[in-house]
PDB file of N, CA and C in Angstrom:
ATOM      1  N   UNK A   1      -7.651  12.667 -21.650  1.00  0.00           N
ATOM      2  CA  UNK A   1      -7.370  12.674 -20.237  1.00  0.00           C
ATOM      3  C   UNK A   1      -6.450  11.504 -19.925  1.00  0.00           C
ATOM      4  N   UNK A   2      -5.590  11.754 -19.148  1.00  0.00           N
ATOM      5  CA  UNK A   2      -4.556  10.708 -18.492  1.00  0.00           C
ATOM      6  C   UNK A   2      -4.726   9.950 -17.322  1.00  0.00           C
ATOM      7  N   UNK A   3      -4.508   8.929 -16.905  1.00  0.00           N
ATOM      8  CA  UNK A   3      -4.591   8.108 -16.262  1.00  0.00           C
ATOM      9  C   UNK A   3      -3.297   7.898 -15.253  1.00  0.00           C
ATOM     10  N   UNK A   4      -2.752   8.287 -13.689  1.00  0.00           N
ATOM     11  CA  UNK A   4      -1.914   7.984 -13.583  1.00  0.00           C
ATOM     12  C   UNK A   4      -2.355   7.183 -12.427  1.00  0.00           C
ATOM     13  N   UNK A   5      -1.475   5.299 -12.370  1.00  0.00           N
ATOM     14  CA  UNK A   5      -1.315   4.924 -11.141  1.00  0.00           C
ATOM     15  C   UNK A   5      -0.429   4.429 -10.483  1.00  0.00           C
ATOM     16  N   UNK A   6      -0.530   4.494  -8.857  1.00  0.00           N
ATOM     17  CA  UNK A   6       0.634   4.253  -8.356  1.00  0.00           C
ATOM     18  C   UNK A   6       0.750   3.236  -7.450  1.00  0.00           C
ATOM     19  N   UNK A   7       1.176   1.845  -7.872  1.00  0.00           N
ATOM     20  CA  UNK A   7       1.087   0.720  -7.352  1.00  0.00           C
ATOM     21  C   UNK A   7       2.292   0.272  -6.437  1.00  0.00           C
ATOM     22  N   UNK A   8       2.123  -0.211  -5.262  1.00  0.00           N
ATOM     23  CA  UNK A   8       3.394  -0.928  -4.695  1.00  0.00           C
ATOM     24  C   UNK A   8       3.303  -0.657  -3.032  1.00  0.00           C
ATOM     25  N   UNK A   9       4.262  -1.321  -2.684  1.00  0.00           N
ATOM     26  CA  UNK A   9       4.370  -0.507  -1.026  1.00  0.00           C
ATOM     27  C   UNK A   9       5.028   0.630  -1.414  1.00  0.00           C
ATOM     28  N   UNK A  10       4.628   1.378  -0.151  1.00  0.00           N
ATOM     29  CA  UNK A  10       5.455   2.492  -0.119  1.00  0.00           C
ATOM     30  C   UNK A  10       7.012   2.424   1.060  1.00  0.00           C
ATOM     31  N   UNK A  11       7.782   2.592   1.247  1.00  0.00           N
ATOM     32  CA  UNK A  11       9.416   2.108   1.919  1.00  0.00           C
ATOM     33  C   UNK A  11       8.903   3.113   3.689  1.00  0.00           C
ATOM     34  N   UNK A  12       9.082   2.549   4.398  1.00  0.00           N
ATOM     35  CA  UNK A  12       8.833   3.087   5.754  1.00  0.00           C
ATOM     36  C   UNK A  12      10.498   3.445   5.969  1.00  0.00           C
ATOM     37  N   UNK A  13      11.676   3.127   5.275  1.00  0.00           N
ATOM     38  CA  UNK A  13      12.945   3.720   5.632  1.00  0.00           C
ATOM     39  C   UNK A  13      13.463   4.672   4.794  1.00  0.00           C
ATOM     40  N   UNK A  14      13.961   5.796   6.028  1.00  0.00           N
ATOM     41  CA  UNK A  14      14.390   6.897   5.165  1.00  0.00           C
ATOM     42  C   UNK A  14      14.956   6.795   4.118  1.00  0.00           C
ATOM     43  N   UNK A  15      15.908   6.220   4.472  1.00  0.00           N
ATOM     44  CA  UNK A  15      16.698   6.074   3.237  1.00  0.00           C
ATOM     45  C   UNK A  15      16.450   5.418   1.634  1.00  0.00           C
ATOM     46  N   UNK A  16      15.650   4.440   1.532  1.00  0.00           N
ATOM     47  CA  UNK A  16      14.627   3.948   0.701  1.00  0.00           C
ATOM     48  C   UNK A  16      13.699   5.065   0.455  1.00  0.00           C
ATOM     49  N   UNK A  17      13.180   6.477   1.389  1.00  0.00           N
ATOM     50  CA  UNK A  17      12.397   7.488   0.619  1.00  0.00           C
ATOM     51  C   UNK A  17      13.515   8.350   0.101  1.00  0.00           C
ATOM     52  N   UNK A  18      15.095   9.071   0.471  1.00  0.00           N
ATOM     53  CA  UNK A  18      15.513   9.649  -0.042  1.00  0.00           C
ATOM     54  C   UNK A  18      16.070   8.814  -1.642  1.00  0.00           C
ATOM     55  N   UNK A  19      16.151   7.472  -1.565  1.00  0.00           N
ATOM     56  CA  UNK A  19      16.573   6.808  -3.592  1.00  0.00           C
ATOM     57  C   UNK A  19      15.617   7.354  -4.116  1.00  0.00           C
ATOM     58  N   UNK A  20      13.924   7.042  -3.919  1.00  0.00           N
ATOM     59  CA  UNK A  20      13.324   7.566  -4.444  1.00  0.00           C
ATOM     60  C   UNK A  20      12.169   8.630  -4.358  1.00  0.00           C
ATOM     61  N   UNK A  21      13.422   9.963  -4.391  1.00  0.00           N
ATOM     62  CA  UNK A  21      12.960  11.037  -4.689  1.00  0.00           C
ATOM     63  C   UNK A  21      12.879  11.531  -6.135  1.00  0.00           C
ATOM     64  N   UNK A  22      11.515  12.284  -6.079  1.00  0.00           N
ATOM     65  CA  UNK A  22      10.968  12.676  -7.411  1.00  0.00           C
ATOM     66  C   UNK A  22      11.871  13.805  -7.942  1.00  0.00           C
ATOM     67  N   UNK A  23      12.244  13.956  -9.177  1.00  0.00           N
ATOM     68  CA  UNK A  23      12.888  15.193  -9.919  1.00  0.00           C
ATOM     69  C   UNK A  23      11.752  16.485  -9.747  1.00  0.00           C
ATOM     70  N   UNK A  24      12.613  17.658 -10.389  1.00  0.00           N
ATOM     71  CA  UNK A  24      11.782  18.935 -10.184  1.00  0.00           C
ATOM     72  C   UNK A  24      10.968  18.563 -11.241  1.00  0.00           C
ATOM     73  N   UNK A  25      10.621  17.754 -12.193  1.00  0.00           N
ATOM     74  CA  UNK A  25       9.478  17.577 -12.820  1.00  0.00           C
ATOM     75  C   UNK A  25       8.599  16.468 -12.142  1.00  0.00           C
ATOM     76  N   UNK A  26       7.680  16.598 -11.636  1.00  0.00           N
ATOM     77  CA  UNK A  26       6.674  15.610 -10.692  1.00  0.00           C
ATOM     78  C   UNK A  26       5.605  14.814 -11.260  1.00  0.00           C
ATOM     79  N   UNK A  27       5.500  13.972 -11.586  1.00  0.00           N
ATOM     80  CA  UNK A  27       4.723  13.635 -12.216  1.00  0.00           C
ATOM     81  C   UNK A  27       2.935  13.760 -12.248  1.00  0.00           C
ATOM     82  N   UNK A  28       2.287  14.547 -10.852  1.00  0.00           N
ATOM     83  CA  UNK A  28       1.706  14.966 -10.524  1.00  0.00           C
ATOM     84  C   UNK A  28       1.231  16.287 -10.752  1.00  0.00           C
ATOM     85  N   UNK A  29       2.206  16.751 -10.543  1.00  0.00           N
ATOM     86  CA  UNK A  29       2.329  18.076 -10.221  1.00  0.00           C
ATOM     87  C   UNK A  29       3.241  19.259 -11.570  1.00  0.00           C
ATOM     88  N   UNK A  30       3.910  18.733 -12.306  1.00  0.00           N
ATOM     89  CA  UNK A  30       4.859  19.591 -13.305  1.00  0.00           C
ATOM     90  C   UNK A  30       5.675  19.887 -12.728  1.00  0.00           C
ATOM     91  N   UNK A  31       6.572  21.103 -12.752  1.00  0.00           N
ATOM     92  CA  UNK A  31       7.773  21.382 -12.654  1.00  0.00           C
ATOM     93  C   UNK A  31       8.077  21.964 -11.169  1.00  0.00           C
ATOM     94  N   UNK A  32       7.795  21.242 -10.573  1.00  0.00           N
ATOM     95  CA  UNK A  32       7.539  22.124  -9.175  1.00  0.00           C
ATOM     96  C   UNK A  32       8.590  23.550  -9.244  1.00  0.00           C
ATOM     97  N   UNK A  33       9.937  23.953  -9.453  1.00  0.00           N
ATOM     98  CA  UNK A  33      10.082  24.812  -9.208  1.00  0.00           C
ATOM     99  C   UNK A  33       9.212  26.467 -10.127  1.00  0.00           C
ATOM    100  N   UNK A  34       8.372  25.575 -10.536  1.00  0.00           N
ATOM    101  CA  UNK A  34       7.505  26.678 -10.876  1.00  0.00           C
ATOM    102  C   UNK A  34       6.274  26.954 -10.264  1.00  0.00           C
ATOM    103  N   UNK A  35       6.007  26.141  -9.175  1.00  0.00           N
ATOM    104  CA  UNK A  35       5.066  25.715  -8.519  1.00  0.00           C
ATOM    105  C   UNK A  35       5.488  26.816  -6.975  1.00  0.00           C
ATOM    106  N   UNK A  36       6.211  26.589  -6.773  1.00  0.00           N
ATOM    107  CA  UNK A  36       6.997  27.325  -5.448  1.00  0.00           C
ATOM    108  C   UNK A  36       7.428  28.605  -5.469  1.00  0.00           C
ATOM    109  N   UNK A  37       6.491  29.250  -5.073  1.00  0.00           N
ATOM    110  CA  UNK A  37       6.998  30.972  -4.889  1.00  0.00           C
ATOM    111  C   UNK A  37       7.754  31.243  -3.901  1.00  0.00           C
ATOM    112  N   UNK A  38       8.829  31.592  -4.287  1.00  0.00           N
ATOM    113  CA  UNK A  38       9.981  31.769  -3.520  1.00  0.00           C
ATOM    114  C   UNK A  38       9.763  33.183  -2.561  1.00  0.00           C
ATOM    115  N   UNK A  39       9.780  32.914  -1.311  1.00  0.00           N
ATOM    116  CA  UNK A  39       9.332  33.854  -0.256  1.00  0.00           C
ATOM    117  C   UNK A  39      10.107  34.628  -0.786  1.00  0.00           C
ATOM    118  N   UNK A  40       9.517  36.435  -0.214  1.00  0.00           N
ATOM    119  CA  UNK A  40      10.494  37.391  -0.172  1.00  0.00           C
ATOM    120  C   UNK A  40      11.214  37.847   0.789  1.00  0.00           C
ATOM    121  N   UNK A  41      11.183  37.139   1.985  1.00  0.00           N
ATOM    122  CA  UNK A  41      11.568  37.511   3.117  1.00  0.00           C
ATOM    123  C   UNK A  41      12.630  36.348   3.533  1.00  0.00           C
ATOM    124  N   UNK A  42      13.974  36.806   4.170  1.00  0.00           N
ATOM    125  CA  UNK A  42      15.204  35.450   3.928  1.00  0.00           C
ATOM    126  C   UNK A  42      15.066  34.770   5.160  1.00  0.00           C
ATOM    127  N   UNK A  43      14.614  34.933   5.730  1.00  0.00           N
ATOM    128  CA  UNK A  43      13.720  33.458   7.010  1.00  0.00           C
ATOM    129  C   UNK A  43      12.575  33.399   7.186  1.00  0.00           C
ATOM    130  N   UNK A  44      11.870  32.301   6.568  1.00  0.00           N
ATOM    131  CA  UNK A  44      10.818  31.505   6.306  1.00  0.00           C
ATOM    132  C   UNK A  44      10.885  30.328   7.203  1.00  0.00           C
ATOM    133  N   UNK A  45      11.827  29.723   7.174  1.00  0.00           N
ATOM    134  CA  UNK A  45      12.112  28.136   8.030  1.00  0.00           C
ATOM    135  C   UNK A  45      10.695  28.470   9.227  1.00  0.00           C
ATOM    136  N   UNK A  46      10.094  29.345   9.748  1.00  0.00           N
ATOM    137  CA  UNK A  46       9.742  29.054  10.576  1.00  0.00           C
ATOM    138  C   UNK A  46       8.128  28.588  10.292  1.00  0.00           C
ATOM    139  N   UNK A  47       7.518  28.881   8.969  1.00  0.00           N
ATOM    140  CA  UNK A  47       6.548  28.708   8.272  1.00  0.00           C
ATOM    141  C   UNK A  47       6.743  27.437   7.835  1.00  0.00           C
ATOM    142  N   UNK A  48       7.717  26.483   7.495  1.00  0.00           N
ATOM    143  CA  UNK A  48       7.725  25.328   7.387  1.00  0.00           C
ATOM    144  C   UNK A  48       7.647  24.404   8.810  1.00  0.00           C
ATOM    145  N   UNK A  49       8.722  24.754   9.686  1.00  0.00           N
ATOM    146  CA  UNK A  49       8.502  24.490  11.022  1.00  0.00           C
ATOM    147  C   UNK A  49       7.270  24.102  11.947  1.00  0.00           C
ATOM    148  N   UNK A  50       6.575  25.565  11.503  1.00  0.00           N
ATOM    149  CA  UNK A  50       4.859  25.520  11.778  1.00  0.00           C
ATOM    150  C   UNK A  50       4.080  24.146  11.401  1.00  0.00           C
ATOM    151  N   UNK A  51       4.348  23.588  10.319  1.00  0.00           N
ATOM    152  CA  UNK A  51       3.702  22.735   9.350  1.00  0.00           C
ATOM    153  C   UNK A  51       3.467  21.477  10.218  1.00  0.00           C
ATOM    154  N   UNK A  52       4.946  21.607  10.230  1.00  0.00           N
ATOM    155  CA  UNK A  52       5.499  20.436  10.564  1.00  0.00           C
ATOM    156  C   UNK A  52       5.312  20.066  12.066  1.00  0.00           C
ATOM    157  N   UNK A  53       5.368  21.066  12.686  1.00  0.00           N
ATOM    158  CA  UNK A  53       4.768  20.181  14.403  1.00  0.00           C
ATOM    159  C   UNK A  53       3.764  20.374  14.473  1.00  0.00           C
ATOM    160  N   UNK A  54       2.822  21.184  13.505  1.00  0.00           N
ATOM    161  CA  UNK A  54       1.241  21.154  14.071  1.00  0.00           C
ATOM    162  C   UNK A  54       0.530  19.390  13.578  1.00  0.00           C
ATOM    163  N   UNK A  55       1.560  19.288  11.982  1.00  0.00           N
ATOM    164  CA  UNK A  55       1.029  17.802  11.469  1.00  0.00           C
ATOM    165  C   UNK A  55       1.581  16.989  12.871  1.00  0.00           C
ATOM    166  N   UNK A  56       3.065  16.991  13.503  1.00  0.00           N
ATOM    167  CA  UNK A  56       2.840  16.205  14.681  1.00  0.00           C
ATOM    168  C   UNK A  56       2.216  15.611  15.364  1.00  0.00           C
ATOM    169  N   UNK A  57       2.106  17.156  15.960  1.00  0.00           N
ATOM    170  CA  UNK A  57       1.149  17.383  16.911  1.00  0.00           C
ATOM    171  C   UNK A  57      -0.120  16.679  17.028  1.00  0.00           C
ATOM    172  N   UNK A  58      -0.818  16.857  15.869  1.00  0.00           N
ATOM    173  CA  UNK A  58      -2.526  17.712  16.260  1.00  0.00           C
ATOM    174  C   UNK A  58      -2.922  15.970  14.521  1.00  0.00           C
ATOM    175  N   UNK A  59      -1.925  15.335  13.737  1.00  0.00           N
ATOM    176  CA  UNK A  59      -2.144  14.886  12.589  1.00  0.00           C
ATOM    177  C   UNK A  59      -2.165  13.370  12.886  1.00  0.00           C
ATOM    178  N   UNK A  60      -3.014  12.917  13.933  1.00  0.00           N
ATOM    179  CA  UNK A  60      -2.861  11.728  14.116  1.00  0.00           C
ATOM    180  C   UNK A  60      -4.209  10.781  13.734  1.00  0.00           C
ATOM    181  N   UNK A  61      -5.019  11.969  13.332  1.00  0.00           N
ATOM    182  CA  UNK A  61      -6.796  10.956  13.203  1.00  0.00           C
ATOM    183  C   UNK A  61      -6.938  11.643  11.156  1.00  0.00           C
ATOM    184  N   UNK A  62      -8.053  10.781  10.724  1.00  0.00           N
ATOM    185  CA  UNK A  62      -8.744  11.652   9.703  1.00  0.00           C
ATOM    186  C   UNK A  62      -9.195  12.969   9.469  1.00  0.00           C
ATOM    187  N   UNK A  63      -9.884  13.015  10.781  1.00  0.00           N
ATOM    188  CA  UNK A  63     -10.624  14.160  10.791  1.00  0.00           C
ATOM    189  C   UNK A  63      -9.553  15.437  11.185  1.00  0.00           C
ATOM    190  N   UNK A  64      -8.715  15.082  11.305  1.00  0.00           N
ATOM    191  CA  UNK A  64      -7.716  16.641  11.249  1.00  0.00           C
ATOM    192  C   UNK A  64      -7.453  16.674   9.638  1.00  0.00           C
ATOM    193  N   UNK A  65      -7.222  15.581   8.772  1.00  0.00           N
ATOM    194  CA  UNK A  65      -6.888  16.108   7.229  1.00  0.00           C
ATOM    195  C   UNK A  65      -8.305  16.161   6.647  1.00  0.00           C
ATOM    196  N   UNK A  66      -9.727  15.800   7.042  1.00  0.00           N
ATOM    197  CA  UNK A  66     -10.466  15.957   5.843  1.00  0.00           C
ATOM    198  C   UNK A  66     -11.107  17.748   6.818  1.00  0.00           C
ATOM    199  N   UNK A  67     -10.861  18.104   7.977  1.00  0.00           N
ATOM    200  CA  UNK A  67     -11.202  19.265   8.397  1.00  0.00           C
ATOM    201  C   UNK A  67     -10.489  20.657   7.691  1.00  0.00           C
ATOM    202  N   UNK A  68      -9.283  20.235   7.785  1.00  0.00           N
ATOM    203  CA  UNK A  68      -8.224  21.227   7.453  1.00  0.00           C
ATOM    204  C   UNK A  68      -7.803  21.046   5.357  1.00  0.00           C
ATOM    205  N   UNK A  69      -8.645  20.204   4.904  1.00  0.00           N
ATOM    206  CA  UNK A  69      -8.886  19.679   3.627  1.00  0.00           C
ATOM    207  C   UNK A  69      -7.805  19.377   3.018  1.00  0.00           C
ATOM    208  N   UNK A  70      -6.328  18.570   3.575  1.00  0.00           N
ATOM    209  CA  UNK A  70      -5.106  18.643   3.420  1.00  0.00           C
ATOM    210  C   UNK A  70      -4.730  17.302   2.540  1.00  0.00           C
ATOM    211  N   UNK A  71      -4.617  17.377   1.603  1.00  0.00           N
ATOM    212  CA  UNK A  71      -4.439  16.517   0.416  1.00  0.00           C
ATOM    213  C   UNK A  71      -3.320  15.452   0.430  1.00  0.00           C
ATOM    214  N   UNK A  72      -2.057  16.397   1.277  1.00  0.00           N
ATOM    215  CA  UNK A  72      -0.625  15.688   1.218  1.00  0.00           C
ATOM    216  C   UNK A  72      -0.074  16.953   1.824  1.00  0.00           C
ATOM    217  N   UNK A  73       1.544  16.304   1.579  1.00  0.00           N
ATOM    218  CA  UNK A  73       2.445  17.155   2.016  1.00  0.00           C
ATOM    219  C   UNK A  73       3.649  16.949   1.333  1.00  0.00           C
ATOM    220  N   UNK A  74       4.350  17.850   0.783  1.00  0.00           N
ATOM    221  CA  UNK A  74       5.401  17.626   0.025  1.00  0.00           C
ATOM    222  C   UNK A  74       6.714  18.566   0.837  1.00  0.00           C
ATOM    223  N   UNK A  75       7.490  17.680   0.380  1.00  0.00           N
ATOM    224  CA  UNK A  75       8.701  18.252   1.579  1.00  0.00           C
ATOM    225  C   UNK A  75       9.903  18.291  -0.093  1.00  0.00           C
ATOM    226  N   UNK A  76      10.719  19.549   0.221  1.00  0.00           N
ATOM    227  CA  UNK A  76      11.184  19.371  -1.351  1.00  0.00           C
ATOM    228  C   UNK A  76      12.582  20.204  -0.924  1.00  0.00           C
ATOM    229  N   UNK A  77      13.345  19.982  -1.566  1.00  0.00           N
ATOM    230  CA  UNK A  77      14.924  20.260  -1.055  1.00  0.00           C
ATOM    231  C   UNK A  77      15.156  21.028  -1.979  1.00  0.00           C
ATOM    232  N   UNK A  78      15.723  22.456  -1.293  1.00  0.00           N
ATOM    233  CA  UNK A  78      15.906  23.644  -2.262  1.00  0.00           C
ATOM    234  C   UNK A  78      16.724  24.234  -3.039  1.00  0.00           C
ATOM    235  N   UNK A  79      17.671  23.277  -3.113  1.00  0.00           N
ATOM    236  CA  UNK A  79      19.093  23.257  -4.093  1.00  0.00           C
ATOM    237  C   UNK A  79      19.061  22.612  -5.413  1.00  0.00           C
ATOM    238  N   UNK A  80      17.971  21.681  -5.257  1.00  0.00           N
ATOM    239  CA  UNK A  80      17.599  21.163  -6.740  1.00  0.00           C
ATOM    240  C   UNK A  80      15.858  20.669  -7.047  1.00  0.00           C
ATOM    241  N   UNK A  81      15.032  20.987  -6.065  1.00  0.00           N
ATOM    242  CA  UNK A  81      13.607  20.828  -5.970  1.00  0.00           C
ATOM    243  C   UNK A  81      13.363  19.354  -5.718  1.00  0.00           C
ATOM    244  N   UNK A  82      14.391  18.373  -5.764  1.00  0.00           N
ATOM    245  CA  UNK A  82      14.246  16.912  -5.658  1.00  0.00           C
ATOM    246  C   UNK A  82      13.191  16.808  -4.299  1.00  0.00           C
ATOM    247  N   UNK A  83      11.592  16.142  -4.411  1.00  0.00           N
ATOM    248  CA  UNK A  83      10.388  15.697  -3.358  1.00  0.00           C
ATOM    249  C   UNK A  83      10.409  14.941  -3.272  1.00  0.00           C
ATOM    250  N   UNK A  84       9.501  14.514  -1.948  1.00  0.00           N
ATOM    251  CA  UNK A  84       8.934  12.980  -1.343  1.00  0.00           C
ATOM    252  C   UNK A  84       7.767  13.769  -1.115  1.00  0.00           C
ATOM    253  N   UNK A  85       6.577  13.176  -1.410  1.00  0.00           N
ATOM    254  CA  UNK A  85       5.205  13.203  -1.420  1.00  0.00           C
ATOM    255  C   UNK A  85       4.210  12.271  -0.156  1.00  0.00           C
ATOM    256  N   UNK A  86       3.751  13.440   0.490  1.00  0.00           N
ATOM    257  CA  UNK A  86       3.001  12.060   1.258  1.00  0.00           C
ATOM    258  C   UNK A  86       1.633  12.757   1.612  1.00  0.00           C
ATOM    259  N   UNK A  87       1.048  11.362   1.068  1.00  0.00           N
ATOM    260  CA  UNK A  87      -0.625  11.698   1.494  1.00  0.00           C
ATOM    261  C   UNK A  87      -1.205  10.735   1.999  1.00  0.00           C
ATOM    262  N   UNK A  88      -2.335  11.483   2.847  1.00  0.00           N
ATOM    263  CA  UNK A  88      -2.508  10.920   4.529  1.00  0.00           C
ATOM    264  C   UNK A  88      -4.034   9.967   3.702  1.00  0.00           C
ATOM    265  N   UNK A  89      -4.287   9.223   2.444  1.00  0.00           N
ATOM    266  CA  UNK A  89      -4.992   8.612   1.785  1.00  0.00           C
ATOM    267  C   UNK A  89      -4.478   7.600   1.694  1.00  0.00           C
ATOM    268  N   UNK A  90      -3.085   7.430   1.666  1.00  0.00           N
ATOM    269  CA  UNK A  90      -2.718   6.321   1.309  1.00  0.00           C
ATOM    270  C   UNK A  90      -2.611   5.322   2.690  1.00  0.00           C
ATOM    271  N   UNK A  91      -2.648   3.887   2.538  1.00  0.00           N
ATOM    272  CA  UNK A  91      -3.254   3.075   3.500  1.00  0.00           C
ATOM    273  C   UNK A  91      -1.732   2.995   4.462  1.00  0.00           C
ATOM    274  N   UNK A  92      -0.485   2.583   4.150  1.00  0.00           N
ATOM    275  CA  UNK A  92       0.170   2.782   4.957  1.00  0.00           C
ATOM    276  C   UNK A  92       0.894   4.138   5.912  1.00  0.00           C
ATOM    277  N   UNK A  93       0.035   5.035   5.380  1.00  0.00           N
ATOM    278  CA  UNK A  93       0.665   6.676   5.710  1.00  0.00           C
ATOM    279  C   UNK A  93      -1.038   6.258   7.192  1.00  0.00           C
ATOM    280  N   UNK A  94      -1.979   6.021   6.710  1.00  0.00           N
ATOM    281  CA  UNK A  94      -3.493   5.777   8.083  1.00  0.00           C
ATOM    282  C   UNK A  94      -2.764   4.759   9.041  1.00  0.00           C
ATOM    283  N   UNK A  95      -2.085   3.919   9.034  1.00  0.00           N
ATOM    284  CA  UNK A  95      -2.105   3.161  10.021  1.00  0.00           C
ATOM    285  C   UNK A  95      -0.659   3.980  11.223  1.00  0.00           C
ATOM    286  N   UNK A  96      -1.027   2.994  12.325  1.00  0.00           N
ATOM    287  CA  UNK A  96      -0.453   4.087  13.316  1.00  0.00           C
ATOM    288  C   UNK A  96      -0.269   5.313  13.761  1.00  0.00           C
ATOM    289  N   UNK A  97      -2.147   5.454  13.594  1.00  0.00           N
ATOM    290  CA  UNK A  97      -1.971   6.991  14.132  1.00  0.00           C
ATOM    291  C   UNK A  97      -1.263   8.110  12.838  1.00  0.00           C
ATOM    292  N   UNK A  98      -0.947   7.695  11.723  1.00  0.00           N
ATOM    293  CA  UNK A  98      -0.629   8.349  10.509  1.00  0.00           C
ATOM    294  C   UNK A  98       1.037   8.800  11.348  1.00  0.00           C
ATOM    295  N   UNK A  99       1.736   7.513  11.459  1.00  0.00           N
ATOM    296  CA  UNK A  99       2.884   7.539  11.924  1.00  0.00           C
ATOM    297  C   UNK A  99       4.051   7.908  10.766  1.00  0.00           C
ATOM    298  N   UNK A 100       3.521   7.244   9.886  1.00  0.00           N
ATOM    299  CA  UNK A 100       4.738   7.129   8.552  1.00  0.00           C
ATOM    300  C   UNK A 100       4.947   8.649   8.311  1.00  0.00           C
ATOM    301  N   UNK A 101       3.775   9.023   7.645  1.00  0.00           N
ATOM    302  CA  UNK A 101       3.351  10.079   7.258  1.00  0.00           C
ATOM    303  C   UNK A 101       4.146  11.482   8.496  1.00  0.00           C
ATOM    304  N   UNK A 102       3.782  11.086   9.775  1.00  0.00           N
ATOM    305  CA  UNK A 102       4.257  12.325  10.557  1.00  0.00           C
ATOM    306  C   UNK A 102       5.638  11.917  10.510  1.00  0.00           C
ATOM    307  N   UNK A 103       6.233  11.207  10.636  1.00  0.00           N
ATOM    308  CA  UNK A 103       7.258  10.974  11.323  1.00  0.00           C
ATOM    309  C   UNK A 103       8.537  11.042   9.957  1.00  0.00           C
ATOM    310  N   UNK A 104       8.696  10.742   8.972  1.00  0.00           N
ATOM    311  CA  UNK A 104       8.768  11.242   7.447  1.00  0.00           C
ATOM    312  C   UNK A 104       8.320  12.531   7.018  1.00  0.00           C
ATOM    313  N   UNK A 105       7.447  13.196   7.189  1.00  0.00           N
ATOM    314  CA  UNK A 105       7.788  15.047   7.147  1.00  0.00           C
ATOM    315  C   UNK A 105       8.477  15.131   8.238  1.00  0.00           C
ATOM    316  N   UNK A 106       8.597  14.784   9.406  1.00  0.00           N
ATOM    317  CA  UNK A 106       9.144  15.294  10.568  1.00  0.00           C
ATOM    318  C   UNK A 106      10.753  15.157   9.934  1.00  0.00           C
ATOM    319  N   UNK A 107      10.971  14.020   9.495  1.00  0.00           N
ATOM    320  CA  UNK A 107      12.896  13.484   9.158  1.00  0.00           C
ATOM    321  C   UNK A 107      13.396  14.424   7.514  1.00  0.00           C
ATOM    322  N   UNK A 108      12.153  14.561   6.649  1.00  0.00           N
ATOM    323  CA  UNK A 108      12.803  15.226   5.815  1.00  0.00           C
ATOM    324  C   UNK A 108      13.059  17.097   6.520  1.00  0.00           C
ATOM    325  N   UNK A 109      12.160  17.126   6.879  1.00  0.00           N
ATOM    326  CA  UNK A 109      12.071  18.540   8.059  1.00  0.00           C
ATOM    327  C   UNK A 109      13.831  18.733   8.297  1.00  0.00           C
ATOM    328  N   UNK A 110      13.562  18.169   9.297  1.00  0.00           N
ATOM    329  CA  UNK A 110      15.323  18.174   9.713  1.00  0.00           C
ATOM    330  C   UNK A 110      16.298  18.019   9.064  1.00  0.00           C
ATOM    331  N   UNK A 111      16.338  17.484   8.208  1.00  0.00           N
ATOM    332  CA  UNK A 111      17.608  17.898   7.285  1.00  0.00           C
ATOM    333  C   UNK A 111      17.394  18.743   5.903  1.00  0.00           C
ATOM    334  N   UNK A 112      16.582  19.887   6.156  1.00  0.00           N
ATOM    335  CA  UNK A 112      16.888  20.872   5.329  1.00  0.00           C
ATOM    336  C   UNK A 112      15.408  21.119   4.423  1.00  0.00           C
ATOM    337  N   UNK A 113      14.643  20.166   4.083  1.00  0.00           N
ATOM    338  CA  UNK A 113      13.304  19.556   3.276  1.00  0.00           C
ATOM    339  C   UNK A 113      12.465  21.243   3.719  1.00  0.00           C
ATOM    340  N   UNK A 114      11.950  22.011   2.478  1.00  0.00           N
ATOM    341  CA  UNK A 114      10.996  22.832   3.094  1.00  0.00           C
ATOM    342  C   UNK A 114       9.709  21.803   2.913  1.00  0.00           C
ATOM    343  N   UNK A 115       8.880  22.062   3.698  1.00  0.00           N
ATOM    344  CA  UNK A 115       7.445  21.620   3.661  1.00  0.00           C
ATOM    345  C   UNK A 115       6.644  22.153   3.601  1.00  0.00           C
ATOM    346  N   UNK A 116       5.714  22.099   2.175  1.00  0.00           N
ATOM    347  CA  UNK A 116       4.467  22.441   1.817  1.00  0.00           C
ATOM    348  C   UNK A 116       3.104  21.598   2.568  1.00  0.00           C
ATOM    349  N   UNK A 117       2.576  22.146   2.529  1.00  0.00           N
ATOM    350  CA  UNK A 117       0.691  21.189   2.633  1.00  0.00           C
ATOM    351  C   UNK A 117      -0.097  21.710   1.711  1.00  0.00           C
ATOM    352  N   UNK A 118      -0.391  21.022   1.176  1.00  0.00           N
ATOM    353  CA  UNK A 118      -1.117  20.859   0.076  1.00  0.00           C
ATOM    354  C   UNK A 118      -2.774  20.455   0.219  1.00  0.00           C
ATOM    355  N   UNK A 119      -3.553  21.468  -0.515  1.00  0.00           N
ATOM    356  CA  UNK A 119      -4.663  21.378   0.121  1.00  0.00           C
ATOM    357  C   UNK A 119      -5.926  20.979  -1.449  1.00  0.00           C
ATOM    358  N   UNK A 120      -6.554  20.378  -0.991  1.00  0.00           N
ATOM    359  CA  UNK A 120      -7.999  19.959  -2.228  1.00  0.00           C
ATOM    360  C   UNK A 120      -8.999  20.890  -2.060  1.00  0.00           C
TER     361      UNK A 120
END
């Protein structure tokens, strides 16, 4: 069994999360584009959309991620699978109302990022 950990701050600026974005191999996760079933229907955006203002919305306490059993959220760009990972566990994603966290799916959102939620 493997051991993975992940030490450090995490960057509250976009741009510091788009340097480090993860390859389509995740270290978590494997190859994500094998991970991602590619809808069959050619507008989806609105199923990501959904995600994304209900975490807004409604994703500001604990008890909306340990209710809805939501692990993270991965937002992943569909021209080469390159992610940013965020889970509402980690200590700077809890503070402010889980500001980082909303407000970072909200920015990868907008420029193109589909968004998964990921559930335990």
């Amino acid at each position: 069994m493997s051991t993975v950990a992940l030490v450090g701050e995490l960057p509250f600026d976009t741009k510091e999360m788009m340097n480090e974005l993860a390859s389509n191999n995740h270290m978590l996760f494997g190859k994500i584009s094998d991970l991602i079933e590619k809808p069959k229907i050619a507008n989806n955006k609105l199923d990501y959309d959904f995600i994304t203002l209900e975490l807004c919305v409604k994703g500001q306490n604990a008890d909306y991620f340990e209710r809805n059993q939501i692990w993270g959220y991965m937002c992943v760009r569909p021209s080469d699978y390159a992610n940013y990972t965020f889970c509402p566990d980690d200590s700077e994603n809890r503070d402010n109302n889980y500001a980082r966290l909303r407000g970072g799916v909200s920015w990868f959102s907008e420029r193109g990022f589909d968004v998964y939620e990921i559930h335990y």
